[in-house]
PDB file of N, CA and C in Angstrom:
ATOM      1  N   UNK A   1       0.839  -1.178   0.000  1.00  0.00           N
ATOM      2  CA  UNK A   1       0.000   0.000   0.000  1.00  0.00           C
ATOM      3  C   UNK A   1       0.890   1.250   0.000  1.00  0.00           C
ATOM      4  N   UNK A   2       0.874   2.393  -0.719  1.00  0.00           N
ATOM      5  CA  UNK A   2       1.538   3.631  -1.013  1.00  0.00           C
ATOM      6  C   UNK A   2       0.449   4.545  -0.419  1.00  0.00           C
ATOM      7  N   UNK A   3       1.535   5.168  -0.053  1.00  0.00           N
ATOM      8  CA  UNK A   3       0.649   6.429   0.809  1.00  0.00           C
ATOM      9  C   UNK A   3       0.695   7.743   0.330  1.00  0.00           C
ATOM     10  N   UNK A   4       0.307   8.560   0.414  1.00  0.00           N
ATOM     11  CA  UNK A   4       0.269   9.887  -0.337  1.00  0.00           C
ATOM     12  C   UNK A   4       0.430  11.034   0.198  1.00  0.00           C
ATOM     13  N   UNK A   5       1.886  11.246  -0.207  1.00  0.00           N
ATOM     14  CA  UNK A   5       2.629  12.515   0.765  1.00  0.00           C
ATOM     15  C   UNK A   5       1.607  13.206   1.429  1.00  0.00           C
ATOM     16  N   UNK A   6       1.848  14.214   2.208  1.00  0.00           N
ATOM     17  CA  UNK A   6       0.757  15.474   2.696  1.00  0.00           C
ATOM     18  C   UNK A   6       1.049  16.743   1.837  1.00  0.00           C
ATOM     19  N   UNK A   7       0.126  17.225   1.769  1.00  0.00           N
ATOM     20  CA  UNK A   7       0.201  18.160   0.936  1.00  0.00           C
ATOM     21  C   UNK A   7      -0.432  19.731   1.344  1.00  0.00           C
ATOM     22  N   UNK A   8      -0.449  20.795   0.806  1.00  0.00           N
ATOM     23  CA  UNK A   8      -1.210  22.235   1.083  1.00  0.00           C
ATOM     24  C   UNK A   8      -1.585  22.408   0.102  1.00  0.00           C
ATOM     25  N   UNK A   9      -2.509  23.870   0.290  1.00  0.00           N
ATOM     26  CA  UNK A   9      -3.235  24.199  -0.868  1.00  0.00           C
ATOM     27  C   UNK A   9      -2.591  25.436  -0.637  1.00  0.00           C
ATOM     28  N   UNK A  10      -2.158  26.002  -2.300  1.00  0.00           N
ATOM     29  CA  UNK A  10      -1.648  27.065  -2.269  1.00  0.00           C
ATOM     30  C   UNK A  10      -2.734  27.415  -3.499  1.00  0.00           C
ATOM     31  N   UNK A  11      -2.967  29.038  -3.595  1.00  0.00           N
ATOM     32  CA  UNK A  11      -3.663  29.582  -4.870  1.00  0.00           C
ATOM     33  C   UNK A  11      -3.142  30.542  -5.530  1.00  0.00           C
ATOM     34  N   UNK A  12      -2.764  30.314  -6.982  1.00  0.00           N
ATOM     35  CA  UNK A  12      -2.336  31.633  -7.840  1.00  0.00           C
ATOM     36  C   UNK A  12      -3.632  32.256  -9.110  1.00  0.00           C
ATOM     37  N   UNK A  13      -3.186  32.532  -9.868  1.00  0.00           N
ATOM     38  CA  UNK A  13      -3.817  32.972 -10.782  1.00  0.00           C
ATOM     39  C   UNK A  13      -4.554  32.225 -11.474  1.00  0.00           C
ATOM     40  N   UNK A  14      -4.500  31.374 -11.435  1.00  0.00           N
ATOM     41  CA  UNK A  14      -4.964  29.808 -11.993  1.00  0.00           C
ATOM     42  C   UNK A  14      -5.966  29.176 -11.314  1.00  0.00           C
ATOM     43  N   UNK A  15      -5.597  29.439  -9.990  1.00  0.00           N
ATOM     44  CA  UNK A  15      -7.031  28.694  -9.184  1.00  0.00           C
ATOM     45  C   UNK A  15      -5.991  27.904  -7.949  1.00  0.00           C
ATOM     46  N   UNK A  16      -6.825  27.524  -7.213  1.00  0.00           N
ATOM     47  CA  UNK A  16      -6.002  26.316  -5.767  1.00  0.00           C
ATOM     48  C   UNK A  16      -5.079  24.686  -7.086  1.00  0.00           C
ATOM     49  N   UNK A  17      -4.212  24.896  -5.788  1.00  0.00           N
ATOM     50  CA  UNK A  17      -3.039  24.118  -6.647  1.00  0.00           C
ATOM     51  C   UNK A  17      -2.152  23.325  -5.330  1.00  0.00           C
ATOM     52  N   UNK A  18      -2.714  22.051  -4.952  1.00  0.00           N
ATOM     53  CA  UNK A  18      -1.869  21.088  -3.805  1.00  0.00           C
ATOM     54  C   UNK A  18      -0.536  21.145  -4.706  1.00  0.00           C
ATOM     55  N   UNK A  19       0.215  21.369  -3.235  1.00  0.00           N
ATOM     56  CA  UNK A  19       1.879  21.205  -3.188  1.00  0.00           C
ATOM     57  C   UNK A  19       2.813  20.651  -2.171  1.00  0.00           C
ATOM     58  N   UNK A  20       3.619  20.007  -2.147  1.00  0.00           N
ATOM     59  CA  UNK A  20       3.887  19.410  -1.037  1.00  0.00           C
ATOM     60  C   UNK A  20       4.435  19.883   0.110  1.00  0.00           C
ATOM     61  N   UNK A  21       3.484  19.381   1.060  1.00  0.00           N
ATOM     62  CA  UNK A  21       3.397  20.248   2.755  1.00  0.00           C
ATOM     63  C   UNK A  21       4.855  20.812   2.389  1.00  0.00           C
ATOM     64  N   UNK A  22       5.885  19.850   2.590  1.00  0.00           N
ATOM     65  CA  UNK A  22       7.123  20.244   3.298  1.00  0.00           C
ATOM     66  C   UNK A  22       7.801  21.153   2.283  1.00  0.00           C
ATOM     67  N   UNK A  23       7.553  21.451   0.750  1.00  0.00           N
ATOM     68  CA  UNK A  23       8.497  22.276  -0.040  1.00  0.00           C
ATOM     69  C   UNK A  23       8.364  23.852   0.375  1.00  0.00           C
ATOM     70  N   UNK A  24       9.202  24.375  -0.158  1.00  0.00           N
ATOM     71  CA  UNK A  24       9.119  26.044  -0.251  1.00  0.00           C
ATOM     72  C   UNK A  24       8.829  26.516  -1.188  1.00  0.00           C
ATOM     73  N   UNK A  25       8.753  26.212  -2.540  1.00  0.00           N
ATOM     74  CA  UNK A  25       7.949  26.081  -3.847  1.00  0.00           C
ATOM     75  C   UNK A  25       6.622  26.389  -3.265  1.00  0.00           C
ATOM     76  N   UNK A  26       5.830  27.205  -4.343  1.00  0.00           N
ATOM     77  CA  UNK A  26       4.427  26.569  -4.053  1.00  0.00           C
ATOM     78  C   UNK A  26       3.770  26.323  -5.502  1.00  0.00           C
ATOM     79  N   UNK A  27       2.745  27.079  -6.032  1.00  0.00           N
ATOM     80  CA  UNK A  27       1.841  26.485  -7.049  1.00  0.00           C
ATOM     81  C   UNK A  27       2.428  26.981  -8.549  1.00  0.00           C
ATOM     82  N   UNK A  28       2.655  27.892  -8.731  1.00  0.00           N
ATOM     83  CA  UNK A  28       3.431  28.210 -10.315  1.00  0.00           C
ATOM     84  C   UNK A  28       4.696  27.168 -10.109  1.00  0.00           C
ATOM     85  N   UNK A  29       5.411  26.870  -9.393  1.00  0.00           N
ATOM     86  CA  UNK A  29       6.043  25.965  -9.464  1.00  0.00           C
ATOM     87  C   UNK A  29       5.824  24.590  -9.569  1.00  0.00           C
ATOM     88  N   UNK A  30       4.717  23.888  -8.995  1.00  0.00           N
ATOM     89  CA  UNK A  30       3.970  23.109  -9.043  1.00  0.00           C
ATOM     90  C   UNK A  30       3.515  22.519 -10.422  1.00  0.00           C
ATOM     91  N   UNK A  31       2.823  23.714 -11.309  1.00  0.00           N
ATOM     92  CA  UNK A  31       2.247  23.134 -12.222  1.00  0.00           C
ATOM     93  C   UNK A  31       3.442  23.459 -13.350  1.00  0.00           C
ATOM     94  N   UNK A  32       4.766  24.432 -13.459  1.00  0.00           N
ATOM     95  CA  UNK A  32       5.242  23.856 -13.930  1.00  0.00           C
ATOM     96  C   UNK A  32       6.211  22.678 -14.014  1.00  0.00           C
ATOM     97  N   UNK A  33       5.760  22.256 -13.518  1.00  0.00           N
ATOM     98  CA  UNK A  33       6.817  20.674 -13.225  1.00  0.00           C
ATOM     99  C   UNK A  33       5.493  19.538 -13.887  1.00  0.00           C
ATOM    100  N   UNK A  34       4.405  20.357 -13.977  1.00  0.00           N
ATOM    101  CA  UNK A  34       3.613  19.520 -14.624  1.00  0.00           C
ATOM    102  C   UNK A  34       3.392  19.793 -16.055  1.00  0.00           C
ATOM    103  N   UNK A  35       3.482  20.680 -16.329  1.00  0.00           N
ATOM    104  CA  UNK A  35       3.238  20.925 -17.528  1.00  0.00           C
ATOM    105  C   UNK A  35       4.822  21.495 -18.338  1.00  0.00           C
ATOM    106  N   UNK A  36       5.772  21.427 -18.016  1.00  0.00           N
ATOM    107  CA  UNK A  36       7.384  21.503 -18.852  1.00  0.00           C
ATOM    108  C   UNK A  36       7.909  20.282 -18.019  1.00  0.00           C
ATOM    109  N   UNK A  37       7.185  19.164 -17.893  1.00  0.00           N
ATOM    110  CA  UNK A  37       8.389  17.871 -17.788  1.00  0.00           C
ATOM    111  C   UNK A  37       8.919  17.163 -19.124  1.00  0.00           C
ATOM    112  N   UNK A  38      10.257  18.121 -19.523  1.00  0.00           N
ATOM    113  CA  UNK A  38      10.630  17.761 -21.046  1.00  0.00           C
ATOM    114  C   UNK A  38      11.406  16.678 -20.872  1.00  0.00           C
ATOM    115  N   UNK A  39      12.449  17.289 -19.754  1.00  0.00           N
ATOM    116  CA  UNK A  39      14.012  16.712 -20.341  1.00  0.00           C
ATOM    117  C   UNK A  39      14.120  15.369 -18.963  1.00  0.00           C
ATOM    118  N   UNK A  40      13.430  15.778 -17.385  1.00  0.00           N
ATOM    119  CA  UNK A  40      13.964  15.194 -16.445  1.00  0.00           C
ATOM    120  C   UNK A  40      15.212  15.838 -15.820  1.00  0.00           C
ATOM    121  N   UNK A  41      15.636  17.074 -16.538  1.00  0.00           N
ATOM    122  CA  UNK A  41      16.924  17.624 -15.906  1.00  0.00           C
ATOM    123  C   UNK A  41      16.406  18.937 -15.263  1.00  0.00           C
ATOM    124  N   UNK A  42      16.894  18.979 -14.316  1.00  0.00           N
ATOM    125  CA  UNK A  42      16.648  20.783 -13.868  1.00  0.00           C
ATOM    126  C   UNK A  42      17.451  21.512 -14.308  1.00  0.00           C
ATOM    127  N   UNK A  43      17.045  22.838 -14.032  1.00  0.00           N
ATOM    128  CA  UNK A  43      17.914  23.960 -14.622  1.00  0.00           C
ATOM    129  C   UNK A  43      19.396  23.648 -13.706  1.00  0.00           C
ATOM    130  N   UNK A  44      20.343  23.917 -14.218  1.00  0.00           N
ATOM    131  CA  UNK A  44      21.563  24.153 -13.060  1.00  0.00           C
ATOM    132  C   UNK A  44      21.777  24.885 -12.035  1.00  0.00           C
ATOM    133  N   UNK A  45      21.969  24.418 -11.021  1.00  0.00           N
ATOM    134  CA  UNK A  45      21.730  25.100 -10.243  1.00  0.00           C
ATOM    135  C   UNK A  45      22.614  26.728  -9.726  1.00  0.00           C
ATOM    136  N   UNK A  46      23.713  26.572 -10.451  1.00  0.00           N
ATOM    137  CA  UNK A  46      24.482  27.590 -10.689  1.00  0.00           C
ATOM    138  C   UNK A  46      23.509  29.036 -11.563  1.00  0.00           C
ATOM    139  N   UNK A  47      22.972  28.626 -12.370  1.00  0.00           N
ATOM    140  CA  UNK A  47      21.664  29.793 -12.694  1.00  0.00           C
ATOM    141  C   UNK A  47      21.249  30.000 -11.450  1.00  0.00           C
ATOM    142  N   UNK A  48      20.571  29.147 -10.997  1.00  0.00           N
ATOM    143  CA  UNK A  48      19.345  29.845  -9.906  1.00  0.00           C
ATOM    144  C   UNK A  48      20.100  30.329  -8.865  1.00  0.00           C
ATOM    145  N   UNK A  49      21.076  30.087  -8.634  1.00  0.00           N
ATOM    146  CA  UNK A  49      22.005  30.817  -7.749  1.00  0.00           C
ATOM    147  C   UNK A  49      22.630  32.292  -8.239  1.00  0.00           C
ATOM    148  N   UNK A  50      22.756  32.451  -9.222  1.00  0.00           N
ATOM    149  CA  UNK A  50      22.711  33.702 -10.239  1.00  0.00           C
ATOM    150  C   UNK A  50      21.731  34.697 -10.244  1.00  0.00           C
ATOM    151  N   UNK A  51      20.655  34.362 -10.074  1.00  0.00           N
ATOM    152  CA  UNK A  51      19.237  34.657 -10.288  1.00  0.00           C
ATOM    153  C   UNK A  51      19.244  34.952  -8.960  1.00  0.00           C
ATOM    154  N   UNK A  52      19.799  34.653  -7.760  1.00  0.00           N
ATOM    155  CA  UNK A  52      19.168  34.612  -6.397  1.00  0.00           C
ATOM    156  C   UNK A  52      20.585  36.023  -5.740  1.00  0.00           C
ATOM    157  N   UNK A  53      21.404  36.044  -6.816  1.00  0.00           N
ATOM    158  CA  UNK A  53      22.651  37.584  -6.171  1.00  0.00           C
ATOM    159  C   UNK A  53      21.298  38.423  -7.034  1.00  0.00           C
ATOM    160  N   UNK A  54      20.800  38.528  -8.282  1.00  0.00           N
ATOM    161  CA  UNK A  54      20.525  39.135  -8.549  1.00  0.00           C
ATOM    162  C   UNK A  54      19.079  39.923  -8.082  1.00  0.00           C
ATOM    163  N   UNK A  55      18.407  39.391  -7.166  1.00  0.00           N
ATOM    164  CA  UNK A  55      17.330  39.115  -6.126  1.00  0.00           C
ATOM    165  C   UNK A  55      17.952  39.799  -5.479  1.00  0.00           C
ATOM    166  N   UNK A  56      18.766  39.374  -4.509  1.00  0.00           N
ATOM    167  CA  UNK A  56      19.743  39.932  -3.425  1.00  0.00           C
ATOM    168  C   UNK A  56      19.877  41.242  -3.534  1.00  0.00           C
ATOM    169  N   UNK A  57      20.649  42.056  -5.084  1.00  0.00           N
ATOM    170  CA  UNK A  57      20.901  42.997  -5.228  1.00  0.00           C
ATOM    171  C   UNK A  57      19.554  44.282  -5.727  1.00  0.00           C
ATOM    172  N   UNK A  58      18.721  43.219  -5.859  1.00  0.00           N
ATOM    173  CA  UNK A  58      17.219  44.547  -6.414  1.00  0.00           C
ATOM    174  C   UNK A  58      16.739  44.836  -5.202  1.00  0.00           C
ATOM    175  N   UNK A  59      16.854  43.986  -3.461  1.00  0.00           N
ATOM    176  CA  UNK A  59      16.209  43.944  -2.405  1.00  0.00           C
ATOM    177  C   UNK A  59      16.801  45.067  -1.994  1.00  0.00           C
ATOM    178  N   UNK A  60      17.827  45.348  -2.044  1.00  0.00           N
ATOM    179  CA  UNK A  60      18.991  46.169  -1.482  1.00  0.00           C
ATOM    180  C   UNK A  60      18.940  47.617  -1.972  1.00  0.00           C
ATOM    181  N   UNK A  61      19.149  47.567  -3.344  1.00  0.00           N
ATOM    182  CA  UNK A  61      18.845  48.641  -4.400  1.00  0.00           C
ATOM    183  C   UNK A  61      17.268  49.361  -3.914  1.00  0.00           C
ATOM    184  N   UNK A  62      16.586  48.567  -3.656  1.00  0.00           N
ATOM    185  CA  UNK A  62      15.284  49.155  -3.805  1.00  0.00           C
ATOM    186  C   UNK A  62      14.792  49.567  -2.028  1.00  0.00           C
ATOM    187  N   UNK A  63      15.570  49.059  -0.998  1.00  0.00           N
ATOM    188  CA  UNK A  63      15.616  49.678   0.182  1.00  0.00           C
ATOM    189  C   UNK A  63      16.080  50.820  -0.075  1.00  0.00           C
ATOM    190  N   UNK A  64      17.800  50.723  -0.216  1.00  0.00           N
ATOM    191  CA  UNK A  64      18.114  52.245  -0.656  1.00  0.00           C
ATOM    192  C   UNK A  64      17.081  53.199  -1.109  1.00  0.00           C
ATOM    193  N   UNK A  65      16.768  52.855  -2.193  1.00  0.00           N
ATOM    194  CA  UNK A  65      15.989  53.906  -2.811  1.00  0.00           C
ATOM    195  C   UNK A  65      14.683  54.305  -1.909  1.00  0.00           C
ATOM    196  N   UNK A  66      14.553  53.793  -0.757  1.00  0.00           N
ATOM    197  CA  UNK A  66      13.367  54.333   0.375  1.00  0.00           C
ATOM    198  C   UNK A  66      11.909  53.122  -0.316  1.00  0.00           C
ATOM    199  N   UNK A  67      11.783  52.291  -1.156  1.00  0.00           N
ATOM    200  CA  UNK A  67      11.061  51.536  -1.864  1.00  0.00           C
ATOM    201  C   UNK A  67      11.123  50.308  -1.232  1.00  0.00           C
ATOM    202  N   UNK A  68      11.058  49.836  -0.167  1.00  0.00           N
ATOM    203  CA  UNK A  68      11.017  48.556   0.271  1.00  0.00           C
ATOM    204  C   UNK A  68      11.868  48.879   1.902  1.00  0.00           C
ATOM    205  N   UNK A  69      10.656  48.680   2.669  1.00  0.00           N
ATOM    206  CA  UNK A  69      11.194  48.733   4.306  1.00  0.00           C
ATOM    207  C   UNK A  69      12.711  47.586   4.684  1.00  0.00           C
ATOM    208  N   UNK A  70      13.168  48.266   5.952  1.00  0.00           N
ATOM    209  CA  UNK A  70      14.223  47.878   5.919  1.00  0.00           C
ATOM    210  C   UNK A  70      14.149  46.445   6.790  1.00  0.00           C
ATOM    211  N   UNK A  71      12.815  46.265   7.347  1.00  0.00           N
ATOM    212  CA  UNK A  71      12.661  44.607   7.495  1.00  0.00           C
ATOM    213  C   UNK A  71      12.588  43.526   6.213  1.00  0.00           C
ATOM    214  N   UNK A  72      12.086  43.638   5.485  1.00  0.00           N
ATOM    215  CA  UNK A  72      11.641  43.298   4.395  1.00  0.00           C
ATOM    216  C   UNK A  72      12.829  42.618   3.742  1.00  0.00           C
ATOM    217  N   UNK A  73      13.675  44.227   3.202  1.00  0.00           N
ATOM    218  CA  UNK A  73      15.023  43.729   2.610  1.00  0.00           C
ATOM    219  C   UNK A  73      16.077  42.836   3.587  1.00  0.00           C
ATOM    220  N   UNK A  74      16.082  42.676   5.272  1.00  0.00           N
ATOM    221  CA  UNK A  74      16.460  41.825   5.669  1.00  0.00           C
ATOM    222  C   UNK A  74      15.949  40.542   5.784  1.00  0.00           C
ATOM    223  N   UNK A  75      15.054  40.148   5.372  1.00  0.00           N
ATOM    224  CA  UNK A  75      14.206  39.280   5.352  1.00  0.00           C
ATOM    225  C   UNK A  75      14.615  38.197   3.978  1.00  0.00           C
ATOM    226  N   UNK A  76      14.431  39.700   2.925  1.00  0.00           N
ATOM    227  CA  UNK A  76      14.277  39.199   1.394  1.00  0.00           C
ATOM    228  C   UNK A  76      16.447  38.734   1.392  1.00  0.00           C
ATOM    229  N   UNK A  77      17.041  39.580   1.523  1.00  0.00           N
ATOM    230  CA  UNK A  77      18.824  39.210   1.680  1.00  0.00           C
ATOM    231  C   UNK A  77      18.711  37.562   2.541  1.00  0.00           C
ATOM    232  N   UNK A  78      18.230  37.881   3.582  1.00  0.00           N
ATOM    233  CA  UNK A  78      18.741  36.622   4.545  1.00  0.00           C
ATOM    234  C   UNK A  78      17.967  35.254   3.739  1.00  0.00           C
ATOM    235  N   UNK A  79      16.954  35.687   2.752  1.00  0.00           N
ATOM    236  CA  UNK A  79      16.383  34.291   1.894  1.00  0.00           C
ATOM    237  C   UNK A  79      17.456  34.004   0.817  1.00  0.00           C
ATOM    238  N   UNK A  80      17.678  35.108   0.091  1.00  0.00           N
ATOM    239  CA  UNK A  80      18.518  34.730  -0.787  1.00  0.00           C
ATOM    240  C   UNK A  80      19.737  33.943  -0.255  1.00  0.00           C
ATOM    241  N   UNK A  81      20.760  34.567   0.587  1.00  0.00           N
ATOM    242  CA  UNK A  81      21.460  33.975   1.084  1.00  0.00           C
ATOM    243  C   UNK A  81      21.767  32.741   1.712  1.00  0.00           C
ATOM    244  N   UNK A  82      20.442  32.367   1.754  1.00  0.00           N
ATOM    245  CA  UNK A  82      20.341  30.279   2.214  1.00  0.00           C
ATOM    246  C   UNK A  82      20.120  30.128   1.141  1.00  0.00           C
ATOM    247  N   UNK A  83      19.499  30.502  -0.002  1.00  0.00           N
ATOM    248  CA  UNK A  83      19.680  30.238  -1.192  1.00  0.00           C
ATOM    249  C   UNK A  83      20.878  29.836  -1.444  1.00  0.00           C
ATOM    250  N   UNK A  84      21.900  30.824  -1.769  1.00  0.00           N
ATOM    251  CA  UNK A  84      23.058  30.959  -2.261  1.00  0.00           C
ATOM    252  C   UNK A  84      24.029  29.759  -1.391  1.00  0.00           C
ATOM    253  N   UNK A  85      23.333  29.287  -0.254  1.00  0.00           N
ATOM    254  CA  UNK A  85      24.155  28.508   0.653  1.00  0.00           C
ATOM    255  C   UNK A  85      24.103  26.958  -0.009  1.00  0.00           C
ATOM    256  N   UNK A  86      23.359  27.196  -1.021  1.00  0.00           N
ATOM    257  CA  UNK A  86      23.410  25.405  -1.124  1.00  0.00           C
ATOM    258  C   UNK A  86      22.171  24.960   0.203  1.00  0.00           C
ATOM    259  N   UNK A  87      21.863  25.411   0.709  1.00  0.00           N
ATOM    260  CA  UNK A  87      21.069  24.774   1.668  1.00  0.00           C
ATOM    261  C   UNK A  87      19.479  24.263   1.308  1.00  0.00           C
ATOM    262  N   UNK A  88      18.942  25.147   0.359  1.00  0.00           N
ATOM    263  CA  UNK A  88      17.739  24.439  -0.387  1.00  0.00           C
ATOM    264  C   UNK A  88      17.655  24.545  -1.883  1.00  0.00           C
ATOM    265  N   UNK A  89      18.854  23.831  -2.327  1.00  0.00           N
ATOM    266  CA  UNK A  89      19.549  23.357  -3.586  1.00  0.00           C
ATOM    267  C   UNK A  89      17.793  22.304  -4.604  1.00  0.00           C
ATOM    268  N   UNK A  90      17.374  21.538  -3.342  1.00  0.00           N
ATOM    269  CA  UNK A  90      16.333  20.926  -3.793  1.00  0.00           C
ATOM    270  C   UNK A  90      15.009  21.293  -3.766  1.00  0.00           C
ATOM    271  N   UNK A  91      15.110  22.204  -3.715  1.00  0.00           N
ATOM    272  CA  UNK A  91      13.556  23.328  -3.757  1.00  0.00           C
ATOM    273  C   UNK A  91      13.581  24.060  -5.008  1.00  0.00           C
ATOM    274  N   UNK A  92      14.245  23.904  -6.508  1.00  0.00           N
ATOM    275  CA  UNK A  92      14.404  24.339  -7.482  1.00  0.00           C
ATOM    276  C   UNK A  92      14.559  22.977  -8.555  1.00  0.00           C
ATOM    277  N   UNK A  93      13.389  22.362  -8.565  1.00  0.00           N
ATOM    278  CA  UNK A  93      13.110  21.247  -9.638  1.00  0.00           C
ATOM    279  C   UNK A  93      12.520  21.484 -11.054  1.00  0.00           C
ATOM    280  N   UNK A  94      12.565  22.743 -11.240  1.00  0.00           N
ATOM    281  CA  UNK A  94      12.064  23.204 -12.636  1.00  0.00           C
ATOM    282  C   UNK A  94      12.843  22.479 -13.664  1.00  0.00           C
ATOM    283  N   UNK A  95      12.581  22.038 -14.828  1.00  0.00           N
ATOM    284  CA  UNK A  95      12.907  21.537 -15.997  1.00  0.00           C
ATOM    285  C   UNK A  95      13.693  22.323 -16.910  1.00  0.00           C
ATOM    286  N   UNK A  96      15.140  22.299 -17.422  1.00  0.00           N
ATOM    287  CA  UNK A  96      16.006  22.976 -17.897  1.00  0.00           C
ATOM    288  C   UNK A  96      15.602  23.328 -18.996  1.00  0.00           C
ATOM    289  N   UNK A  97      14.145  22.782 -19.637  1.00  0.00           N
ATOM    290  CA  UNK A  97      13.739  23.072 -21.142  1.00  0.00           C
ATOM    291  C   UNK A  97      12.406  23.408 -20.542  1.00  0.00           C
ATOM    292  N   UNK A  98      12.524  24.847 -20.069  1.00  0.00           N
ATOM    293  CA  UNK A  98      10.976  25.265 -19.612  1.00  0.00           C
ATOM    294  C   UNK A  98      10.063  26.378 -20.562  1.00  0.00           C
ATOM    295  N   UNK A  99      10.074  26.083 -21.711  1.00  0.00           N
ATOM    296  CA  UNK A  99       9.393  27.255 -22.937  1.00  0.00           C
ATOM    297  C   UNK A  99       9.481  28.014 -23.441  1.00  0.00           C
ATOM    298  N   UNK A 100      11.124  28.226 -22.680  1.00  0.00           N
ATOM    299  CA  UNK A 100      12.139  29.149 -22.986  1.00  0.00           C
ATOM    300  C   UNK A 100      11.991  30.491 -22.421  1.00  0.00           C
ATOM    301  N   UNK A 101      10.725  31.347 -21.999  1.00  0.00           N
ATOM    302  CA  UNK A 101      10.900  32.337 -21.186  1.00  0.00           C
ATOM    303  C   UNK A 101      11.272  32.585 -19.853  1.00  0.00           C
ATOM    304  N   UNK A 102      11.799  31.766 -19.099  1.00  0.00           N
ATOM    305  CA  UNK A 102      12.753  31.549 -18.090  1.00  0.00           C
ATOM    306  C   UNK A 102      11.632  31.843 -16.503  1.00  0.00           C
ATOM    307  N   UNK A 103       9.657  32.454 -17.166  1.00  0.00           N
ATOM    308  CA  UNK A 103       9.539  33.076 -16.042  1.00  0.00           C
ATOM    309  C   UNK A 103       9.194  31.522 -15.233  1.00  0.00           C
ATOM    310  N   UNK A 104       9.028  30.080 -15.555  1.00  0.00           N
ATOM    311  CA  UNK A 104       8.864  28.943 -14.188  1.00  0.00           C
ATOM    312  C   UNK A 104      10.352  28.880 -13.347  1.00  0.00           C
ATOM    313  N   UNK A 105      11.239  29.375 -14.106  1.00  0.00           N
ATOM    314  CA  UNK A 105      12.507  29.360 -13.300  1.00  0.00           C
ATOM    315  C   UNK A 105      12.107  30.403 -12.261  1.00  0.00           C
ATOM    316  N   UNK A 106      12.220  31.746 -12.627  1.00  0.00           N
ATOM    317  CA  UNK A 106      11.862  33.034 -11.952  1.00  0.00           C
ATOM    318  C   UNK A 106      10.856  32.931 -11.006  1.00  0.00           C
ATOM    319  N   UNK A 107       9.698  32.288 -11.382  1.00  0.00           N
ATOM    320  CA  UNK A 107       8.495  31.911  -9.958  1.00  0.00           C
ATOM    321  C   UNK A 107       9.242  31.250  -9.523  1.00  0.00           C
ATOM    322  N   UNK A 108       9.832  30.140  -9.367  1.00  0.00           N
ATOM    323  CA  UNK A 108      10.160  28.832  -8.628  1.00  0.00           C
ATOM    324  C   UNK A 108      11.083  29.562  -7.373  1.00  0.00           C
ATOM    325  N   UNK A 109      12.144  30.538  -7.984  1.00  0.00           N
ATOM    326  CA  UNK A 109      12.849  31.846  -7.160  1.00  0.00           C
ATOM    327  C   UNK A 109      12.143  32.352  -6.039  1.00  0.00           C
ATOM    328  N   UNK A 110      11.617  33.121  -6.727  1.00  0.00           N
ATOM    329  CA  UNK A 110      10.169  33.877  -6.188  1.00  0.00           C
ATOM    330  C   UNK A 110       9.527  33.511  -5.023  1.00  0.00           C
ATOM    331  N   UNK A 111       8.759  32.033  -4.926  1.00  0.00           N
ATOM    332  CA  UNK A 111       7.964  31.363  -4.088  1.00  0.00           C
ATOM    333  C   UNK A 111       8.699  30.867  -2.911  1.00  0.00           C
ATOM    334  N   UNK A 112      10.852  30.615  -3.407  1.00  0.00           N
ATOM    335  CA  UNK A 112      10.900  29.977  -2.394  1.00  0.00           C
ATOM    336  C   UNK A 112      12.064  31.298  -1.048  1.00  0.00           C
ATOM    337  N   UNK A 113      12.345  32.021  -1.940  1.00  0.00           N
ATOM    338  CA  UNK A 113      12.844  33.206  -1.513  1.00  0.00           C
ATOM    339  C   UNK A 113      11.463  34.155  -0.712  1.00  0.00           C
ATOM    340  N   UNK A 114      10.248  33.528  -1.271  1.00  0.00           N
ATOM    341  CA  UNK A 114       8.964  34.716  -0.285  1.00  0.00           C
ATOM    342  C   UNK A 114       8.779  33.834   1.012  1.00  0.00           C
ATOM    343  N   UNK A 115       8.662  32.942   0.766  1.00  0.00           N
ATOM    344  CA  UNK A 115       8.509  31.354   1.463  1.00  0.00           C
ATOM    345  C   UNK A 115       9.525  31.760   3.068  1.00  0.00           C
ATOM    346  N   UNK A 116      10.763  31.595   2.297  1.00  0.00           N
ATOM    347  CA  UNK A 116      11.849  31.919   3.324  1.00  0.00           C
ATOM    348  C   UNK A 116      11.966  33.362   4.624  1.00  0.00           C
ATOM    349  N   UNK A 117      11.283  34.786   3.376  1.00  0.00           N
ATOM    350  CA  UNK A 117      11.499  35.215   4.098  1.00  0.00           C
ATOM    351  C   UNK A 117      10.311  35.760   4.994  1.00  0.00           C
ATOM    352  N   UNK A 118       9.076  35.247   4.528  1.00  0.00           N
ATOM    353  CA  UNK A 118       8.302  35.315   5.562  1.00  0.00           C
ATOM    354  C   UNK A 118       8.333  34.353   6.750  1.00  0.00           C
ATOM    355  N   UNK A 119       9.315  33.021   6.493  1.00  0.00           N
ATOM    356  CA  UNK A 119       9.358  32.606   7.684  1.00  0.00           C
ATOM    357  C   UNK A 119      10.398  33.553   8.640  1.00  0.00           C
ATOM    358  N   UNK A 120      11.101  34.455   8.342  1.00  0.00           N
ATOM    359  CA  UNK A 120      11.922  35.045   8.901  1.00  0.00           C
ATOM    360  C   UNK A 120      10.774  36.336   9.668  1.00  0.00           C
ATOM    361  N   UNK A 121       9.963  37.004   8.661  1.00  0.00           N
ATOM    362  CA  UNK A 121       8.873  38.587   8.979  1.00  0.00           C
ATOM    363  C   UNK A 121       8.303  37.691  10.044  1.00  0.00           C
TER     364      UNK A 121
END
C-alpha cells in the first residue's frame, strides 16, 4: 500500500493548486513541473544561484531607494542567502527546457525566496 505525501493548498492565478506540505515552492512551481516535464533535468543550479545575487541585489537597491522597508530587505537578503548557501539546492526542480521564457525558473525563485522570508517577517 503507497501512501500519499501530505500536501497544502496554495492559490495563484490559476485557481487552488496542492503542493507538497514540506516544499518552499508553491503552485506556479507546481504546475510547472507539470506541464514543462521535457528533459527530467533541472535547470543548473548555478543559474538559480545567479538569479538569487541578482534578487539579493534589487532587495537592497530598492531599500536604498526608500522603496522597500528595511525589514523586508532583511528578510528578502537573509532568503537569498540560504539560497546561495546550497542549503535548499532541492527546492528548485524546474525543468532545464521550460518554454524558454525563463519566467517557471523566476516563480520557482520567487515562491521559495517569499517562502523563506516570511518565515523570517
Amino acid at each position: 500500500m503507497t501512501t500519499t505525501p501530505p500536501t497544502r493548498i496554495e492559490t495563484d492565478s490559476f485557481g487552488p493548486r496542492a503542493v507538497p506540505a514540506d516544499a518552499l515552492y508553491g503552485a506556479q512551481t507546481s504546475r510547472s513541473l507539470e506541464n514543462f516535464h521535457l528533459s527530467g533535468t533541472p535547470l543548473p543550479i548555478e543559474i538559480v544561484h545567479g538569479m538569487a545575487w541578482l534578487k539579493l541585489a534589487c532587495a537592497r537597491a530598492n531599500a536604498k531607494l526608500g522603496l522597500l522597508p528595511a525589514d523586508k530587505e532583511k528578510a528578502i537578503v537573509a532568503a537569498c542567502r540560504a539560497v546561495l548557501s546550497g542549503a535548499h539546492d532541492r527546492e528548485f526542480p524546474v525543468d532545464l527546457y521550460q518554454a524558454g521564457s525563463g519566467t517557471s525558473s523566476h516563480m520557482n525563485l520567487n515562491e521559495v525566496v517569499a517562502n523563506l522570508a516570511n518565515e523570517a517577517l
